[in-house]
N, C-alpha and C. Protein backbone atom coordinates (compact mmCIF):
# COMPACT_ATOMS: atom_id res chain seq x y z
N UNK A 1 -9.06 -4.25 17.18
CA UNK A 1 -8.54 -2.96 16.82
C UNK A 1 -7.94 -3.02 15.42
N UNK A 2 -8.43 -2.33 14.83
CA UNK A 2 -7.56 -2.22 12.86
C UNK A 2 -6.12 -2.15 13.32
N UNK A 3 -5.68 -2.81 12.54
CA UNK A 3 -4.15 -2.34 11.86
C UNK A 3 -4.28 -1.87 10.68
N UNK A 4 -3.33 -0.69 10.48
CA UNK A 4 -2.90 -0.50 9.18
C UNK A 4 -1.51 -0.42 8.68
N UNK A 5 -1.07 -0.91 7.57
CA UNK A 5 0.05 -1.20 7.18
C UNK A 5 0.34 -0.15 6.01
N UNK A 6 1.73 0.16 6.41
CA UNK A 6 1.84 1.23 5.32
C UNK A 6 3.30 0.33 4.68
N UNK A 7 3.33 0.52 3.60
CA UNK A 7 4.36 0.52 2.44
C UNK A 7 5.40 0.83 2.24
N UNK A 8 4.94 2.53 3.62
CA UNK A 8 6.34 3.00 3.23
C UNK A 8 7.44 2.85 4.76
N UNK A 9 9.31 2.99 4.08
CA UNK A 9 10.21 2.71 4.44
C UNK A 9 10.36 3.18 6.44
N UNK A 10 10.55 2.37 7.09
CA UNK A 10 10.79 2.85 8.21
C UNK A 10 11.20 4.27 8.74
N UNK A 11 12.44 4.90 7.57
CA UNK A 11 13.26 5.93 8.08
C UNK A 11 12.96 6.65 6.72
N UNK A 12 12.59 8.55 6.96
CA UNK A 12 12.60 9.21 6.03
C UNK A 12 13.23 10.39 6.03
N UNK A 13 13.87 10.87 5.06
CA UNK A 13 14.00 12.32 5.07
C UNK A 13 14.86 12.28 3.98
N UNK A 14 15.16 13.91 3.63
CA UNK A 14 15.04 14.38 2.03
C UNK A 14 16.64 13.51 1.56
N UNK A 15 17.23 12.93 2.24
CA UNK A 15 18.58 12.29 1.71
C UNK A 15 18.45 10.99 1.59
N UNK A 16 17.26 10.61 1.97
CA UNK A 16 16.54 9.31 1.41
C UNK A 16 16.25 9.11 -0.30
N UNK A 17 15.27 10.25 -0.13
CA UNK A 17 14.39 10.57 -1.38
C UNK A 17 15.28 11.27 -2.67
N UNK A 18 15.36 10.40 -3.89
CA UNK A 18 16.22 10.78 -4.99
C UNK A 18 15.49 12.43 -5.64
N UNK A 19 14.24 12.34 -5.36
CA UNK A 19 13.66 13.68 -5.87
C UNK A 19 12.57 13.80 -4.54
N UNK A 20 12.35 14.73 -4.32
CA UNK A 20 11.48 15.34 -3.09
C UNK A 20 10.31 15.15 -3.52
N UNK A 21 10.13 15.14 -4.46
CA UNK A 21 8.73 15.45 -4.41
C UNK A 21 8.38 13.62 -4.81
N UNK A 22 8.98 12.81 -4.91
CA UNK A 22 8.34 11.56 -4.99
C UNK A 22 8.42 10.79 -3.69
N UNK A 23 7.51 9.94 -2.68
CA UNK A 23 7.64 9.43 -1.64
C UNK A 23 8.88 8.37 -1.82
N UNK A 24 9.48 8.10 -0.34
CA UNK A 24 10.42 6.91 -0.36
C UNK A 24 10.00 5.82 -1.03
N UNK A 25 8.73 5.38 -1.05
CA UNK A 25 8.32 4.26 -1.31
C UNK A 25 8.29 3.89 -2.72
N UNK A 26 8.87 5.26 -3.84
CA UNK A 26 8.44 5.09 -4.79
C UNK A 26 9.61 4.27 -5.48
N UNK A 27 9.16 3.13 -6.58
CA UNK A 27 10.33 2.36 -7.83
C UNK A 27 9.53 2.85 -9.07
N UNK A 28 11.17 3.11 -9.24
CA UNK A 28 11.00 3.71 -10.86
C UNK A 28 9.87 2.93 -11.93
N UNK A 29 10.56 1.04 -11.79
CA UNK A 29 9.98 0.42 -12.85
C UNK A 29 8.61 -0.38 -12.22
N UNK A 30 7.89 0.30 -11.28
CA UNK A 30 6.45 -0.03 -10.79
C UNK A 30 5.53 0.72 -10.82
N UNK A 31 5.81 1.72 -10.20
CA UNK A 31 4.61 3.11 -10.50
C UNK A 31 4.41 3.95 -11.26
N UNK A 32 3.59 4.31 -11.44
CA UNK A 32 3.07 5.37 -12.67
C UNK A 32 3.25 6.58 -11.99
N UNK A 33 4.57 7.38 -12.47
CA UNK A 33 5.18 8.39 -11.80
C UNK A 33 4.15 9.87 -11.98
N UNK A 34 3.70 9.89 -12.89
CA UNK A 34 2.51 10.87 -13.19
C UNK A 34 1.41 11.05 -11.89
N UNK A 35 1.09 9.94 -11.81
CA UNK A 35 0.43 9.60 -10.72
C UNK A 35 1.06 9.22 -9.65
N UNK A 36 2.22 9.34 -9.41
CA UNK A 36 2.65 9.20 -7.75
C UNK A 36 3.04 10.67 -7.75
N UNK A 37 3.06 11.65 -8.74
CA UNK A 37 3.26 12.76 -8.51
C UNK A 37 2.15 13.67 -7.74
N UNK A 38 1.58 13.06 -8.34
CA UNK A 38 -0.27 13.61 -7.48
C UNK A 38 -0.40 13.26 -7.06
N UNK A 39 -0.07 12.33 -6.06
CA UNK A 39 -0.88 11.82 -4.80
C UNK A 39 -0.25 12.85 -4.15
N UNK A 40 -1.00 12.98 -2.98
CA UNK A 40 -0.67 13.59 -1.72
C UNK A 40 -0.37 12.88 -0.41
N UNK A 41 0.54 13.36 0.07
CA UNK A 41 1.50 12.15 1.25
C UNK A 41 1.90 13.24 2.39
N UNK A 42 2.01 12.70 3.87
CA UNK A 42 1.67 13.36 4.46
C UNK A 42 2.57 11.88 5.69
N UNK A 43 3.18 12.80 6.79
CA UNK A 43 3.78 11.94 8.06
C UNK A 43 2.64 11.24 8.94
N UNK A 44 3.03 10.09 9.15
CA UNK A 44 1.69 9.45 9.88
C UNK A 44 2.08 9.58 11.01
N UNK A 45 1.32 10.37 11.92
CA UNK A 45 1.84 11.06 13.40
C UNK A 45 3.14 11.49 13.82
N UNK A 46 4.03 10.85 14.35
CA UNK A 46 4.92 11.32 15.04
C UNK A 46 5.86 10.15 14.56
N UNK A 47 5.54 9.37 13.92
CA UNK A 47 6.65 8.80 13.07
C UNK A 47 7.05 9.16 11.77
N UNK A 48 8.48 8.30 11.56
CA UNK A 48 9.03 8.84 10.11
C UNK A 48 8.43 8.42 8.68
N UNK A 49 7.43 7.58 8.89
CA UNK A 49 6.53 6.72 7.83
C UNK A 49 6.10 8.21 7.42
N UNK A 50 6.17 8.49 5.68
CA UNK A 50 5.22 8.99 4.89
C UNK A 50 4.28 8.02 4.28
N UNK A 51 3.00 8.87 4.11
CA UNK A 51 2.13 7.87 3.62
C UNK A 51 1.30 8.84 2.93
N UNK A 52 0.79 7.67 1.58
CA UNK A 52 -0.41 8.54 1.07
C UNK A 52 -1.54 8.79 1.98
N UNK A 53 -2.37 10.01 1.36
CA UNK A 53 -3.15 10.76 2.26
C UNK A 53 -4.56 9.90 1.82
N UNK A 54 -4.60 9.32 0.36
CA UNK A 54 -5.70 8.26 0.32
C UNK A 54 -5.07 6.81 0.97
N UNK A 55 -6.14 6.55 1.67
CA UNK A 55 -5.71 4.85 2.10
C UNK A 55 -6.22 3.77 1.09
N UNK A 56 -5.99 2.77 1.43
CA UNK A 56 -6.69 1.78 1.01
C UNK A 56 -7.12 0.85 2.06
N UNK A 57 -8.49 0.97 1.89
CA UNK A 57 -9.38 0.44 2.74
C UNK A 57 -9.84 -1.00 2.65
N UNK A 58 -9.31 -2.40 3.18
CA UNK A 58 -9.90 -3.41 2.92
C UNK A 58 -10.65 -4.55 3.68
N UNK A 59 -11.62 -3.73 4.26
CA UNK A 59 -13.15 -4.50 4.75
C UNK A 59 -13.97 -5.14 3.72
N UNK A 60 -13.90 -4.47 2.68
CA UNK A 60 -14.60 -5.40 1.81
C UNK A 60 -14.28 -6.63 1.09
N UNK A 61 -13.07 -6.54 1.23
CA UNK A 61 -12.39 -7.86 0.89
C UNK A 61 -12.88 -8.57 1.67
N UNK A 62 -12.85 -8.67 2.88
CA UNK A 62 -13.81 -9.98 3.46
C UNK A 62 -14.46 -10.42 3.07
N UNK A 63 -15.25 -10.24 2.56
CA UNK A 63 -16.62 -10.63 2.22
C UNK A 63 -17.76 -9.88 2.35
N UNK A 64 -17.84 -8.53 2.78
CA UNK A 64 -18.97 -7.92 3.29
C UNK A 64 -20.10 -7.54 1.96
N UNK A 65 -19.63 -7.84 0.69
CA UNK A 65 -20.22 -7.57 -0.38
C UNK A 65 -19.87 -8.63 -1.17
N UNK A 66 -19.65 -9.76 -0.85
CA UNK A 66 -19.67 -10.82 -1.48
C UNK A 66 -17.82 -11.19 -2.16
N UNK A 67 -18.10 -11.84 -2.84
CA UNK A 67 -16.96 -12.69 -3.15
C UNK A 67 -16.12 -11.73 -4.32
N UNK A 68 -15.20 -11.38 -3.86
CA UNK A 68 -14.34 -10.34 -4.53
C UNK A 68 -12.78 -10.92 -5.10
N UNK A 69 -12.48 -12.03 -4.47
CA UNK A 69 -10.93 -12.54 -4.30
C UNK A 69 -10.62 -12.46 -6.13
N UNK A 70 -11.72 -13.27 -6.87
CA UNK A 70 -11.25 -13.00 -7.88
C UNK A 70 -10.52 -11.68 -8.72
N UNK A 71 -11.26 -10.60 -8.47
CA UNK A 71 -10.77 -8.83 -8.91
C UNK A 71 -9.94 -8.44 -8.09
N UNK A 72 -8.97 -8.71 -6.52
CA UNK A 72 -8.72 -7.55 -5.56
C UNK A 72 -7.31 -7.82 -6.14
N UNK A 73 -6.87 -8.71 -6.96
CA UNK A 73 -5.11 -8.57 -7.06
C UNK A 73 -5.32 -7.15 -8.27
N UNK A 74 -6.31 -7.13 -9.18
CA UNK A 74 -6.06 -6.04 -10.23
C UNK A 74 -5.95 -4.80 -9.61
N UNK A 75 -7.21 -4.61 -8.74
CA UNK A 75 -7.53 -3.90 -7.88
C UNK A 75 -6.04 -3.13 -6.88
N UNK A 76 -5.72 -4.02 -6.01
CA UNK A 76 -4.40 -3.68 -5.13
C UNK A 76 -3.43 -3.05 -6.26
N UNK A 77 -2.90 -3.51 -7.79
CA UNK A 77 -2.35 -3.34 -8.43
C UNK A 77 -2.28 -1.83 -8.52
N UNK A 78 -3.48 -1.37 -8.98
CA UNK A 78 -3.78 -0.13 -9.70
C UNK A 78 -3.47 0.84 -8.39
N UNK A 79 -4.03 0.45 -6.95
CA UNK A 79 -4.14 1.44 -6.17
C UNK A 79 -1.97 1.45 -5.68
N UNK A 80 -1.77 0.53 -5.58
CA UNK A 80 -0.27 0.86 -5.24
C UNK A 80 0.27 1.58 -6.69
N UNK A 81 0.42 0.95 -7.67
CA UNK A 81 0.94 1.77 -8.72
C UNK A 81 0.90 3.23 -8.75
N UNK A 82 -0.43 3.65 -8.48
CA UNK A 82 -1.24 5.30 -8.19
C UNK A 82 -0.31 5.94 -7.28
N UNK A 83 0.60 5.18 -6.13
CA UNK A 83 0.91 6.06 -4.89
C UNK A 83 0.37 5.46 -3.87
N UNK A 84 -0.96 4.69 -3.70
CA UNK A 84 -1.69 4.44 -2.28
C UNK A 84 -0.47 3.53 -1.62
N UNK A 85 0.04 3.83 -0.88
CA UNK A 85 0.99 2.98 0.46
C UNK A 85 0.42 3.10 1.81
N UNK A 86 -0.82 3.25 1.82
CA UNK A 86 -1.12 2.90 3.72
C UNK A 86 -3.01 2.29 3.09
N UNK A 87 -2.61 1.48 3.83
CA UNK A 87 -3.11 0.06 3.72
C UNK A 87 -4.25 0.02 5.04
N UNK A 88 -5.53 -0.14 5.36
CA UNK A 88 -5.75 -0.30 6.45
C UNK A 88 -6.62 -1.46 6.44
N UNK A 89 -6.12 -2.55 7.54
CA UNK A 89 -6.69 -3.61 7.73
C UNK A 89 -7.00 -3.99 9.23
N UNK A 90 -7.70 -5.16 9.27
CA UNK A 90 -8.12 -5.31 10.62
C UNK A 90 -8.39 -7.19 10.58
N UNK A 91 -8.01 -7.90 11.90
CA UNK A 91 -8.38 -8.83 11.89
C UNK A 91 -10.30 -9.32 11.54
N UNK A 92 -10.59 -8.23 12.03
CA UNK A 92 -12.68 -8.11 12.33
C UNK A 92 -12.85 -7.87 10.61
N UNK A 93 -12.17 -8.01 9.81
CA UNK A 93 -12.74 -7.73 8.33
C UNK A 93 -13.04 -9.07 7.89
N UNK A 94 -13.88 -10.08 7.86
CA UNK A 94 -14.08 -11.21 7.82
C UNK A 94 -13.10 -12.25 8.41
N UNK A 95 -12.50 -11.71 9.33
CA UNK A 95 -11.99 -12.67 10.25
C UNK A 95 -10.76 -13.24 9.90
N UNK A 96 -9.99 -12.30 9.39
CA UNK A 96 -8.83 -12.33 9.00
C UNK A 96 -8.50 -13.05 7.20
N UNK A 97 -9.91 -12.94 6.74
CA UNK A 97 -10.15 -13.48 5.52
C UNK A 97 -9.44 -11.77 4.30
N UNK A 98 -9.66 -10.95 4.72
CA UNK A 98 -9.58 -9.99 4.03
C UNK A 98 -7.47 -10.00 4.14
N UNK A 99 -7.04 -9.66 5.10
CA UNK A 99 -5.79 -9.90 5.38
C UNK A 99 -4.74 -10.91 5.08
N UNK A 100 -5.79 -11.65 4.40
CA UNK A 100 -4.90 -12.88 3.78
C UNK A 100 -5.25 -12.77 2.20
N UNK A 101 -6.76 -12.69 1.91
CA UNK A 101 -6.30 -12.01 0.39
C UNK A 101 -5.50 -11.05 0.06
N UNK A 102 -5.62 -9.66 0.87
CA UNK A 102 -4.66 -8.87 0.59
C UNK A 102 -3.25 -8.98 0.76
N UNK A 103 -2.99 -9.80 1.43
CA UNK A 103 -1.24 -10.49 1.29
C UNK A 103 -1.16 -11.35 0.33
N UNK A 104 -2.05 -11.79 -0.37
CA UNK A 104 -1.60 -12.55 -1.45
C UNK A 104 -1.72 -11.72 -2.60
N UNK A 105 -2.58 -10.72 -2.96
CA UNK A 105 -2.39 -10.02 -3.65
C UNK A 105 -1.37 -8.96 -3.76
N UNK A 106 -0.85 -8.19 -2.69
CA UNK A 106 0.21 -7.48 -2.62
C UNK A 106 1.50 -8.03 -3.50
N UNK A 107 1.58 -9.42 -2.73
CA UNK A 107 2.86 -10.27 -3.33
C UNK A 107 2.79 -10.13 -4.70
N UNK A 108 1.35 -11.04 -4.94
CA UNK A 108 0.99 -10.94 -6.45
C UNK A 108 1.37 -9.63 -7.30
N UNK A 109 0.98 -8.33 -7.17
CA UNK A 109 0.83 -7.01 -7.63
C UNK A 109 2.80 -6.94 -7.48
N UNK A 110 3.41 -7.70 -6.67
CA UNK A 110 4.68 -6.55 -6.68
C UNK A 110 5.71 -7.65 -6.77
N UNK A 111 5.34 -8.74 -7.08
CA UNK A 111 6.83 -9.29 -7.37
C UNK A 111 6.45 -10.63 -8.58
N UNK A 112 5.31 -10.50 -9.35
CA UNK A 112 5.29 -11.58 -10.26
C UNK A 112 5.98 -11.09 -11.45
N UNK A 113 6.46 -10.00 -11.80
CA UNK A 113 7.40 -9.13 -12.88
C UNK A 113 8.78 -9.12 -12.12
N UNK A 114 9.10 -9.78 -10.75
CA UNK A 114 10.64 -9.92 -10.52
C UNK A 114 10.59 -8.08 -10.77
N UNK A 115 9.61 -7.31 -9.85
CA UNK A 115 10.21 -5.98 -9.61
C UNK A 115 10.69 -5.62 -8.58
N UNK A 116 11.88 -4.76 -8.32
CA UNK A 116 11.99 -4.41 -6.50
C UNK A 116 10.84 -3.66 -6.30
N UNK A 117 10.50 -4.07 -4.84
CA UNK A 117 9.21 -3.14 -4.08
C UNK A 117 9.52 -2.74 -2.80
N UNK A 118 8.90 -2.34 -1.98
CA UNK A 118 8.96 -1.24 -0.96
C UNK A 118 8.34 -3.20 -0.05
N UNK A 119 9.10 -3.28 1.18
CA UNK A 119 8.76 -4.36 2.26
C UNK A 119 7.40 -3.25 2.74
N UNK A 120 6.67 -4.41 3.56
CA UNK A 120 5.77 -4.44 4.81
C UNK A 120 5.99 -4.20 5.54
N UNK A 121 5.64 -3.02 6.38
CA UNK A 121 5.85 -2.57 8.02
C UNK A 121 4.44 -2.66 8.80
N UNK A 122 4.61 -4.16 9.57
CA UNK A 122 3.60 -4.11 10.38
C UNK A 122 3.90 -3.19 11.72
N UNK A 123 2.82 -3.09 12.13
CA UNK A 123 2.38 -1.92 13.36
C UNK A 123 1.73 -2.98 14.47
């Protein structure tokens, strides 16, 4: 069964959020506020998680198109910077090969500049 992991903060609502219209998840000195302004974010069911309404999808990181590990930290970079915070992964994406690049890249993308970032909420 997929998991997907979202980015954003366990608990939400507008006395969270310094400006409304930017998600909890957002840091000043990481994202490209232009572009977290445009994304579109939206409650993931019946919990308090907001999440962007684009995911990020990583089956292909496995391997299903060949050897990617080298590009997916630039890659993860650009799509969190943008706003993307829901993440969808699955052990069945090369066998837990995709789930471990993408945890190394996450790390990579959000703390080799010593920036604060938004933790991991597994499901």
């Amino acid at each position: 069964m997929p998991r997907s992991v979202s980015l954003a903060p366990a608990r939400m609502g507008k006395a969270s959020m310094a400006d409304a219209s930017l998600p909890p998840t957002f840091v000043a000195r990481f994202h490209d506020e232009a572009a977290v302004r445009r994304m579109q974010y939206r409650r993931l069911g019946q919990t308090e998680m907001i999440v962007s309404k684009i995911a990020f999808g990583s089956g292909p990181i496995g391997g299903m198109f060949g050897n990617v590990e080298d590009s997916i930290t630039q890659i993860v970079e650009v799509a969190l910077r943008n706003g993307i915070n829901f993440i969808d992964t699955a052990y069945w994406y090369g066998h837990a090969r995709s789930e471990s690049i993408l945890g190394k890249s996450i790390t990579s993308a959000l703390t080799f500049r010593g920036d604060s970032c938004p933790h991991l909420i597994k499901q």
